[in-house]
C-alpha atoms as a PDB file:
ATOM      1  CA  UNK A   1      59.213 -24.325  28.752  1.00  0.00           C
ATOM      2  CA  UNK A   2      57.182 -27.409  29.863  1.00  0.00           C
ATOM      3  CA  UNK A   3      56.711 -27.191  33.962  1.00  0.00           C
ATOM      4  CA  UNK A   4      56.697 -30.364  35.220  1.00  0.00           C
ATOM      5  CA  UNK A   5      55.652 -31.824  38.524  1.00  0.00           C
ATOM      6  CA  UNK A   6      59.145 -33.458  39.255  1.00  0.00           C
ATOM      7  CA  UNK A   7      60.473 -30.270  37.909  1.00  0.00           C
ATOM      8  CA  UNK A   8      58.112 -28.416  40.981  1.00  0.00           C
ATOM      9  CA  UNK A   9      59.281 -31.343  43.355  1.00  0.00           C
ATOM     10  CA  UNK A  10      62.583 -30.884  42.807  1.00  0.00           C
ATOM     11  CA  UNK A  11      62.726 -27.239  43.429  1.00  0.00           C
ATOM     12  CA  UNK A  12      60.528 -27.572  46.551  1.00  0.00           C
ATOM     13  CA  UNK A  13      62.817 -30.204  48.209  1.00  0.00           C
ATOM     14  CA  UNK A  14      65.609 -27.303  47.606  1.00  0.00           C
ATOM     15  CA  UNK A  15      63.626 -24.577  49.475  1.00  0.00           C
ATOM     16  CA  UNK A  16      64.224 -24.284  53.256  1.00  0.00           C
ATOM     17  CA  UNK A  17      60.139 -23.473  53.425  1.00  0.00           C
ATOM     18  CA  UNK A  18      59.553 -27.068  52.383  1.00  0.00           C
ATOM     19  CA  UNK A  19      63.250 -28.717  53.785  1.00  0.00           C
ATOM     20  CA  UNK A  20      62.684 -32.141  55.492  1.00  0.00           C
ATOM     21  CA  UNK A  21      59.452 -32.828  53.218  1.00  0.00           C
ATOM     22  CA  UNK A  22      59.311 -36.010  51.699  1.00  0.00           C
ATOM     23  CA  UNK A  23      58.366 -36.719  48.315  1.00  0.00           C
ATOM     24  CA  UNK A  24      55.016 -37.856  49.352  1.00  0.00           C
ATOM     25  CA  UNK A  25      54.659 -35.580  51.232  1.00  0.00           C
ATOM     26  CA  UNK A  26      55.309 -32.689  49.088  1.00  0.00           C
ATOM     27  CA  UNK A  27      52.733 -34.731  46.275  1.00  0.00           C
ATOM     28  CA  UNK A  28      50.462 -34.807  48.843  1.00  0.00           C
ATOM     29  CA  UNK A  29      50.717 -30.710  49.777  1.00  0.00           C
ATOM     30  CA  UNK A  30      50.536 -30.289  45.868  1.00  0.00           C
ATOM     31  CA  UNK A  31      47.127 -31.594  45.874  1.00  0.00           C
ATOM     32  CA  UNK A  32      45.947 -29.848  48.968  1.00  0.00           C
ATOM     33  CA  UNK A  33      46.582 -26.654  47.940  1.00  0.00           C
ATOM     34  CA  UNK A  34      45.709 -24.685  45.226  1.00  0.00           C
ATOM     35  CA  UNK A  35      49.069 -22.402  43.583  1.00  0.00           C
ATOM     36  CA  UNK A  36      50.056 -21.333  39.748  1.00  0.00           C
ATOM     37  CA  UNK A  37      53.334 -21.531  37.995  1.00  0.00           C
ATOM     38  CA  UNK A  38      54.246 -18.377  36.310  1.00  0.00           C
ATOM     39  CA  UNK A  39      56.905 -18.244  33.536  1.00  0.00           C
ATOM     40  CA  UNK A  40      58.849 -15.398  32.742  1.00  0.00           C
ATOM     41  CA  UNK A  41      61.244 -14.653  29.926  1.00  0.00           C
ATOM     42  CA  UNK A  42      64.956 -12.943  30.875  1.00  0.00           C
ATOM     43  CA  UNK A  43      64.407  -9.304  31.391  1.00  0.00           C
ATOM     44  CA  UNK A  44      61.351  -9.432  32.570  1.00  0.00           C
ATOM     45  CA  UNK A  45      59.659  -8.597  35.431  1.00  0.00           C
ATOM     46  CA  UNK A  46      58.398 -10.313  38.202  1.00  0.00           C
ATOM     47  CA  UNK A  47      57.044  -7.763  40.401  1.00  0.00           C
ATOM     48  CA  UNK A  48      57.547  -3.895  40.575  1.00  0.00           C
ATOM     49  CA  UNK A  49      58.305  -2.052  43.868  1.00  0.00           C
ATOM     50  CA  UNK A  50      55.142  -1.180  45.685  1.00  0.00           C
ATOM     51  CA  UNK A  51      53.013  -4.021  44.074  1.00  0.00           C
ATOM     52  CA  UNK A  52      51.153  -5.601  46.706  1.00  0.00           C
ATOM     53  CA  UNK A  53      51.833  -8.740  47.688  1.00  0.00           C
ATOM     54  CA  UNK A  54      50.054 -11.585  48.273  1.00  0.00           C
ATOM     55  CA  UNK A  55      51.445 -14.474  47.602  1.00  0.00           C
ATOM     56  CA  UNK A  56      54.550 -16.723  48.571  1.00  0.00           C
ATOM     57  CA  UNK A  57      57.319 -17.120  45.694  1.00  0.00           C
ATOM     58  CA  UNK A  58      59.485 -20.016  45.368  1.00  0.00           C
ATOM     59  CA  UNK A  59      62.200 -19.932  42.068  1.00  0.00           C
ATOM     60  CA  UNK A  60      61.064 -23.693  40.174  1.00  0.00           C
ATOM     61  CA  UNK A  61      63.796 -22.705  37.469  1.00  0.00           C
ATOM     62  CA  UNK A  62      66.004 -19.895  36.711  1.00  0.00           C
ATOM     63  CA  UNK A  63      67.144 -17.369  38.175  1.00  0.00           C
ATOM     64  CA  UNK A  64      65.868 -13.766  39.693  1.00  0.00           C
ATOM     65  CA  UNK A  65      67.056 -10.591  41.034  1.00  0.00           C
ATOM     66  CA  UNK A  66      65.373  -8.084  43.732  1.00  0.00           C
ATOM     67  CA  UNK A  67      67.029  -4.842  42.782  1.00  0.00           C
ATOM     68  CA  UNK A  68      66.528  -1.399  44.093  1.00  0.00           C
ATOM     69  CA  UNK A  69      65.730   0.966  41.246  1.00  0.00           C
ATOM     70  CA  UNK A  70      66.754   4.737  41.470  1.00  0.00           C
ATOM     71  CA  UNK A  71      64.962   7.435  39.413  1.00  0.00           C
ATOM     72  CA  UNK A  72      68.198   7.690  37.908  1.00  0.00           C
ATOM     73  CA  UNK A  73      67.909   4.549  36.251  1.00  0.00           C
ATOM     74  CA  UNK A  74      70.654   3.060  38.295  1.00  0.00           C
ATOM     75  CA  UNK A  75      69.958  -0.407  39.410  1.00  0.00           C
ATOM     76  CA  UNK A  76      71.233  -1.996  43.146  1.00  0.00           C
ATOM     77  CA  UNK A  77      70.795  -6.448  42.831  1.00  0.00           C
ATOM     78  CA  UNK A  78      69.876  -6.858  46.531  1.00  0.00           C
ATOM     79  CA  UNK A  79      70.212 -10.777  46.061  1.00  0.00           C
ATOM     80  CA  UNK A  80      70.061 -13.208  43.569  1.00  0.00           C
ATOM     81  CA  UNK A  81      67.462 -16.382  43.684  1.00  0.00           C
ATOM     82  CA  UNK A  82      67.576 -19.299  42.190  1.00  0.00           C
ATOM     83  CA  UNK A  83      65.737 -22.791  42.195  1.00  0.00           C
ATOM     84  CA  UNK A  84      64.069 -23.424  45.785  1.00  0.00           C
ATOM     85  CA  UNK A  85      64.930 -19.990  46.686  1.00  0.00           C
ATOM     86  CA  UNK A  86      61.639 -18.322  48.564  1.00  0.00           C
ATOM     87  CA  UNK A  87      60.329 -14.480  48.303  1.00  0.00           C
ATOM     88  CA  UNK A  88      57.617 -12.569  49.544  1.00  0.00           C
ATOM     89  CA  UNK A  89      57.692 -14.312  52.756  1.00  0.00           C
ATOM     90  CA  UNK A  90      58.400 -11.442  55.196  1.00  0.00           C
ATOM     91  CA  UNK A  91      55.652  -9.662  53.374  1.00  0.00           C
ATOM     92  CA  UNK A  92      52.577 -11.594  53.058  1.00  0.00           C
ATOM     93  CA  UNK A  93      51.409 -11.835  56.662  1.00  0.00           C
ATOM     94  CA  UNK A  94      52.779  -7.646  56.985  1.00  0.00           C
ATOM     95  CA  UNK A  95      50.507  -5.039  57.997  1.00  0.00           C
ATOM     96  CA  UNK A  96      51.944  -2.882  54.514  1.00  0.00           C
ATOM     97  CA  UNK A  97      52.260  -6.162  52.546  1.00  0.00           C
ATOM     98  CA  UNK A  98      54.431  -4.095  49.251  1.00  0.00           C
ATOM     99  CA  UNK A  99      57.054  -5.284  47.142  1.00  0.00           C
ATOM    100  CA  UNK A 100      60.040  -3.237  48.595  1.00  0.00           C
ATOM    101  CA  UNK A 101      62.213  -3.971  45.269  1.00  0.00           C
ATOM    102  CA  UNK A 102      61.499  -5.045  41.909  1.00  0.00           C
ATOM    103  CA  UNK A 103      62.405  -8.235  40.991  1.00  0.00           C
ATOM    104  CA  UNK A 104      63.587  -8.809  37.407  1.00  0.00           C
ATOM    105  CA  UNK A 105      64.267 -12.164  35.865  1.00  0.00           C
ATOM    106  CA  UNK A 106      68.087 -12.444  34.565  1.00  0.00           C
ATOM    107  CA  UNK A 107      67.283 -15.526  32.341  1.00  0.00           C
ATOM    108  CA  UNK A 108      64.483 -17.240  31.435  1.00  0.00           C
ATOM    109  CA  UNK A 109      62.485 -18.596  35.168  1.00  0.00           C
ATOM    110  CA  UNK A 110      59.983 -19.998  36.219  1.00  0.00           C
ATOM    111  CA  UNK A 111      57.866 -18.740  39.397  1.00  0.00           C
ATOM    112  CA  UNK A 112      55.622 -20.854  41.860  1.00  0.00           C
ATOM    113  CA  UNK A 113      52.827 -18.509  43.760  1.00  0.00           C
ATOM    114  CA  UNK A 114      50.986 -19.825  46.545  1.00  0.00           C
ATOM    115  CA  UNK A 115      48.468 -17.204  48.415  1.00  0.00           C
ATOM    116  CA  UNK A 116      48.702 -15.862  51.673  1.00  0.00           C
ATOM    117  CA  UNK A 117      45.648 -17.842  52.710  1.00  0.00           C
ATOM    118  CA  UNK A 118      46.783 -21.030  50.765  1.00  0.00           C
ATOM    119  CA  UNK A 119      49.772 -21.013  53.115  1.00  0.00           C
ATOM    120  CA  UNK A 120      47.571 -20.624  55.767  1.00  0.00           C
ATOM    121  CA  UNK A 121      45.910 -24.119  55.471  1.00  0.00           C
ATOM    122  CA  UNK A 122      49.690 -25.527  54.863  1.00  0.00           C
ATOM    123  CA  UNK A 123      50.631 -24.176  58.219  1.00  0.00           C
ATOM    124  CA  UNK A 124      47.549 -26.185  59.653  1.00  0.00           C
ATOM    125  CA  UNK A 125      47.991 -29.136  57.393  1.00  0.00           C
ATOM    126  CA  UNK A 126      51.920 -29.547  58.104  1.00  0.00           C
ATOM    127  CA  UNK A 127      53.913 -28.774  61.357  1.00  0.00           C
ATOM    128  CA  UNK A 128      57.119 -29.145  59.508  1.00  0.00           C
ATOM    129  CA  UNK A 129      55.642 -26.306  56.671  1.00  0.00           C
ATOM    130  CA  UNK A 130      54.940 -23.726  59.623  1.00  0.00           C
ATOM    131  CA  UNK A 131      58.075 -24.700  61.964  1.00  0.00           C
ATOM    132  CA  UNK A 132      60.297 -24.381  58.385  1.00  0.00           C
ATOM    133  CA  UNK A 133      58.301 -20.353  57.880  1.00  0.00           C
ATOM    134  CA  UNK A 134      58.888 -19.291  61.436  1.00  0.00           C
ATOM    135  CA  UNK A 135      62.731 -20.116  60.817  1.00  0.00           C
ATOM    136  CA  UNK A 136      62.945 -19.007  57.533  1.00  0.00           C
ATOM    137  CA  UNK A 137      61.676 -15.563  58.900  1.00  0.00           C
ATOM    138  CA  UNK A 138      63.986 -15.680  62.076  1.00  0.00           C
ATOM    139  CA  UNK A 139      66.762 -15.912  59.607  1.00  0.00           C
ATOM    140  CA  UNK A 140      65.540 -12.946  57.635  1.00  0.00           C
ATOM    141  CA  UNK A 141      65.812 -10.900  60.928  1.00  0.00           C
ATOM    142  CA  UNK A 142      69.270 -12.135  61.365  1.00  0.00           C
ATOM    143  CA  UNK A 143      70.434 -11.562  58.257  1.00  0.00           C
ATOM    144  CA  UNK A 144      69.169  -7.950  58.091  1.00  0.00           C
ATOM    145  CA  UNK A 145      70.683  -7.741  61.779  1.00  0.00           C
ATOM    146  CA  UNK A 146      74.133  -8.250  60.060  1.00  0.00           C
ATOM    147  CA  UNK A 147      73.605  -6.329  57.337  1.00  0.00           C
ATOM    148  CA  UNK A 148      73.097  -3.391  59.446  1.00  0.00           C
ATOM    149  CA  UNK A 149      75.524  -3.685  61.347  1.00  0.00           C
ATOM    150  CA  UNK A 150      78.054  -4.248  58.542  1.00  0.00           C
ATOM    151  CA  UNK A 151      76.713  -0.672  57.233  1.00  0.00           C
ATOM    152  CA  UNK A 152      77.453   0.813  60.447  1.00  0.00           C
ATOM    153  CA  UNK A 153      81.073   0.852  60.340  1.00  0.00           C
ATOM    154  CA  UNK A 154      82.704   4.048  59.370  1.00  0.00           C
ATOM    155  CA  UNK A 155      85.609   2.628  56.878  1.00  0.00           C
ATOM    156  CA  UNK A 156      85.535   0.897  53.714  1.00  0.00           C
ATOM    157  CA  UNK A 157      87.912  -1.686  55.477  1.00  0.00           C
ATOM    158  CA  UNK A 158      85.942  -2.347  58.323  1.00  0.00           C
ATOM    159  CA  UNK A 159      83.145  -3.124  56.245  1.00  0.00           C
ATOM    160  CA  UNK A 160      85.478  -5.861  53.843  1.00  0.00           C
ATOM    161  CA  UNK A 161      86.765  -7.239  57.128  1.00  0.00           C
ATOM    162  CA  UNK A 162      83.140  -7.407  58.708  1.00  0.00           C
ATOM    163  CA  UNK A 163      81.973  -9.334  55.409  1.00  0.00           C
ATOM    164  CA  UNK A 164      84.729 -11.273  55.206  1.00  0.00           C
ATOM    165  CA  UNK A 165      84.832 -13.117  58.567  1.00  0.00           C
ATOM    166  CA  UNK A 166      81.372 -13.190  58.522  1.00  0.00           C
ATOM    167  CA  UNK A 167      81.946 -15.680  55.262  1.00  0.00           C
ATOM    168  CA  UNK A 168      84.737 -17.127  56.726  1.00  0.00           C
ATOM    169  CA  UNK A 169      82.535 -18.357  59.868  1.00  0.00           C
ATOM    170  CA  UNK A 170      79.783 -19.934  57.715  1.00  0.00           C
ATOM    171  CA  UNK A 171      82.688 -21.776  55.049  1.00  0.00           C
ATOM    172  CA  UNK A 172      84.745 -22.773  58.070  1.00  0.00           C
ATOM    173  CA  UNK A 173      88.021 -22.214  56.092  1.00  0.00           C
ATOM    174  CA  UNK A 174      90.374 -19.360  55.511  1.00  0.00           C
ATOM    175  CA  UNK A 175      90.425 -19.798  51.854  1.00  0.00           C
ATOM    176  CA  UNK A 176      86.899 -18.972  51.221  1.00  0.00           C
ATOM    177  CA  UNK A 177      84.349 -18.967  47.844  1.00  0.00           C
ATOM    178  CA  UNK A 178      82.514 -15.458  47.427  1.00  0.00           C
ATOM    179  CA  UNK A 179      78.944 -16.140  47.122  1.00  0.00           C
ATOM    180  CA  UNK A 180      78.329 -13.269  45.132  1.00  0.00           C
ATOM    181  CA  UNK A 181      80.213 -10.871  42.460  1.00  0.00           C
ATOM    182  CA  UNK A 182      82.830  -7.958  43.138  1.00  0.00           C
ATOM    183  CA  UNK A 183      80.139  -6.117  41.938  1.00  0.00           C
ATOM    184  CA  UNK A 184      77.394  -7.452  44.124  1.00  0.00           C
ATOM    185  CA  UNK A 185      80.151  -7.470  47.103  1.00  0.00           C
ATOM    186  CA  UNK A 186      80.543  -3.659  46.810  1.00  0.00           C
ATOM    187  CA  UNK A 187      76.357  -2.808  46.577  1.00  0.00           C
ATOM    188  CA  UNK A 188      75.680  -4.934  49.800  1.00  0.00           C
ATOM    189  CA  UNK A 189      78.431  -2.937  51.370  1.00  0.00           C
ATOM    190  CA  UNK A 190      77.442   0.446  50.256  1.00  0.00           C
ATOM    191  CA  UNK A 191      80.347   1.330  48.695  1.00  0.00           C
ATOM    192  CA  UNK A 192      81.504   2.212  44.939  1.00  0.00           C
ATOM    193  CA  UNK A 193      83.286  -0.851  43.041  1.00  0.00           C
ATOM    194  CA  UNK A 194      86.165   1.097  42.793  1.00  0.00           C
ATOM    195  CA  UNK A 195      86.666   1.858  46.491  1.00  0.00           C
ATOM    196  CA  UNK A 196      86.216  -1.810  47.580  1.00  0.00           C
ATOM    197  CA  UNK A 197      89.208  -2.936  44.554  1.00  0.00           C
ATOM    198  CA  UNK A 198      91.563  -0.388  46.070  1.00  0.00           C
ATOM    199  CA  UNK A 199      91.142  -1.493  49.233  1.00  0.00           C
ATOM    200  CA  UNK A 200      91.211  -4.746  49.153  1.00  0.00           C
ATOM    201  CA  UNK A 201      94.898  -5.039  46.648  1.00  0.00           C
ATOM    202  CA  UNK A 202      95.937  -2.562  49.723  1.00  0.00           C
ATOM    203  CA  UNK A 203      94.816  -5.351  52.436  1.00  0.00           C
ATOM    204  CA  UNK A 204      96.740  -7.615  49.886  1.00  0.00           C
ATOM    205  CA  UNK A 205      99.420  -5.559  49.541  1.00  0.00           C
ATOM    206  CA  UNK A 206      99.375  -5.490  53.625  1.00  0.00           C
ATOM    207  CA  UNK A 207      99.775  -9.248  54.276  1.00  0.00           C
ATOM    208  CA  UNK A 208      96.255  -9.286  55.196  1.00  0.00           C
ATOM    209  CA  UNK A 209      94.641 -11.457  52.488  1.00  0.00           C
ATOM    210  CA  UNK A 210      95.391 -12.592  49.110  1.00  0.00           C
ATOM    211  CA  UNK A 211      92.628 -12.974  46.678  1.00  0.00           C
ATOM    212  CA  UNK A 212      92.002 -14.053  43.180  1.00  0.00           C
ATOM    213  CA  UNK A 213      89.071 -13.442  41.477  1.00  0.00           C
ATOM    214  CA  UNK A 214      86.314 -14.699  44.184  1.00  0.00           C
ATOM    215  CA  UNK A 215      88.553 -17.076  45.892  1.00  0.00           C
ATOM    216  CA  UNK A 216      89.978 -14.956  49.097  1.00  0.00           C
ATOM    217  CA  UNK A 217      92.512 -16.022  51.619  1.00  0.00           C
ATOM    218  CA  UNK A 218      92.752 -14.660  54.764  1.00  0.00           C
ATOM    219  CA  UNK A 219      95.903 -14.435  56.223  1.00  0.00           C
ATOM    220  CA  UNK A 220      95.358 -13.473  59.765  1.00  0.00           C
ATOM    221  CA  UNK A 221      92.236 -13.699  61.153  1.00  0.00           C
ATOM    222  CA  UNK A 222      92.805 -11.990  64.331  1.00  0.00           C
ATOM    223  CA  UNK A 223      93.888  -9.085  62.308  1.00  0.00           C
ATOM    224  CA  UNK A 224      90.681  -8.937  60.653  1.00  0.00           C
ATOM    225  CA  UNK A 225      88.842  -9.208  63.659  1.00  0.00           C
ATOM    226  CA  UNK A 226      90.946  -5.801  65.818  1.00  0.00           C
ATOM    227  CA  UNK A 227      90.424  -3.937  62.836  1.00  0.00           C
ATOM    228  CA  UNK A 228      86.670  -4.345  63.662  1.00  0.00           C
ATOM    229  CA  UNK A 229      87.547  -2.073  66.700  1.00  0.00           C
ATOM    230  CA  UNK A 230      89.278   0.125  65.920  1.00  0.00           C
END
């Protein structure tokens, strides 16, 4: 697989590190810095939890999954990235600056690295590269913010309601797209497959939503929202 610069470009214009960048501009940042391009084939790995890490990763092709590995063997996707998608970026500038999953490559992907200190002189070189970290970070804390506190209610249903409106205020529309599998859907909400397919035909059986395959509706939105607290 030939790595090209439009094919870096490209990818770079897609990552909300580098959003509002300019073509020239990102040329120019290219040749400021130095980074390395890093294929990988499907399967393998990227980096293995507790690695240290050093080093910004943005997806150029491909895609890759953070997982949680058990000593079971049993594997939890955390998220899936794909082109322009970022990594490592909570970590670098951390005190304990470790891998806390292991990312694996799910087809064949292509990795851009740029160091901790390389990122450095972009932050000095480029307001728009810094202002673009600090909010990609503030999002992070968000994000985990949500997370937590969609792991913090007691029932299975509570937890499908909490994702679901939480979808439905980013789409903007009752009939909304799942971003991610059933399967991936049931691991981010800490509960077995199973459970969350019962549940949710018994919310559809209820008059609560209707779904089909990872198109949802939701019926009632207010309903959604007082079964929050109760």
């Amino acid at each position: 697989m030939k790595i090209s610069e439009d094919n870096i470009i490209t990818a770079l214009k897609n990552s909300i590190v580098f959003k509002e960048l300019g073509e020239n501009e990102i040329k120019d940042m290219l040749n400021f810095i130095n980074y390395r391009i890093q294929e990988y084939d499907k399967g393998e790995t990227v980096a293995i939890e507790e690695d240290d890490c050093n080093s910004l990763g943005i997806v150029i092709n491909g895609k890759i999954e953070p997982q949680k590995i058990f000593p079971s063997g049993k594997a939890i996707t955390i998220d899936r990235l794909e082109m322009g998608n970022a990594f490592g970026e909570a970590i670098i500038f951390s005190n304990v600056h470790k891998y806390p999953a292991t990312i694996v490559c799910i087809e064949k992907a292509a990795v851009m690295m740029i160091s901790k200190n390389e990122m450095l002189k972009l932050f000095s070189h480029n307001n728009k590269i810094l202002n673009n970290f600090i909010a990609v970070l503030s999002n992070k804390i968000l994000m985990l913010n949500r997370r937590v506190k969609t792991l913090s209610y007691q029932s299975i249903r509570q937890k499908i309601c909490s994702y679901l409106l939480y979808i439905y205020q980013n789409q903007k529309t009752k009939v909304i797209k799942l971003p991610i599998s059933r399967k991936e859907m049931a691991e981010y909400l800490g509960i077995p497959r199973p459970s969350l397919s019962r549940e949710m035909i018994n919310m559809q059986d209820e008059g609560l939503i209707e779904f089909d395959k990872n198109i949802i509706k939701i019926i009632d939105v207010e309903s959604l929202s007082d079964i929050l607290s109760e």
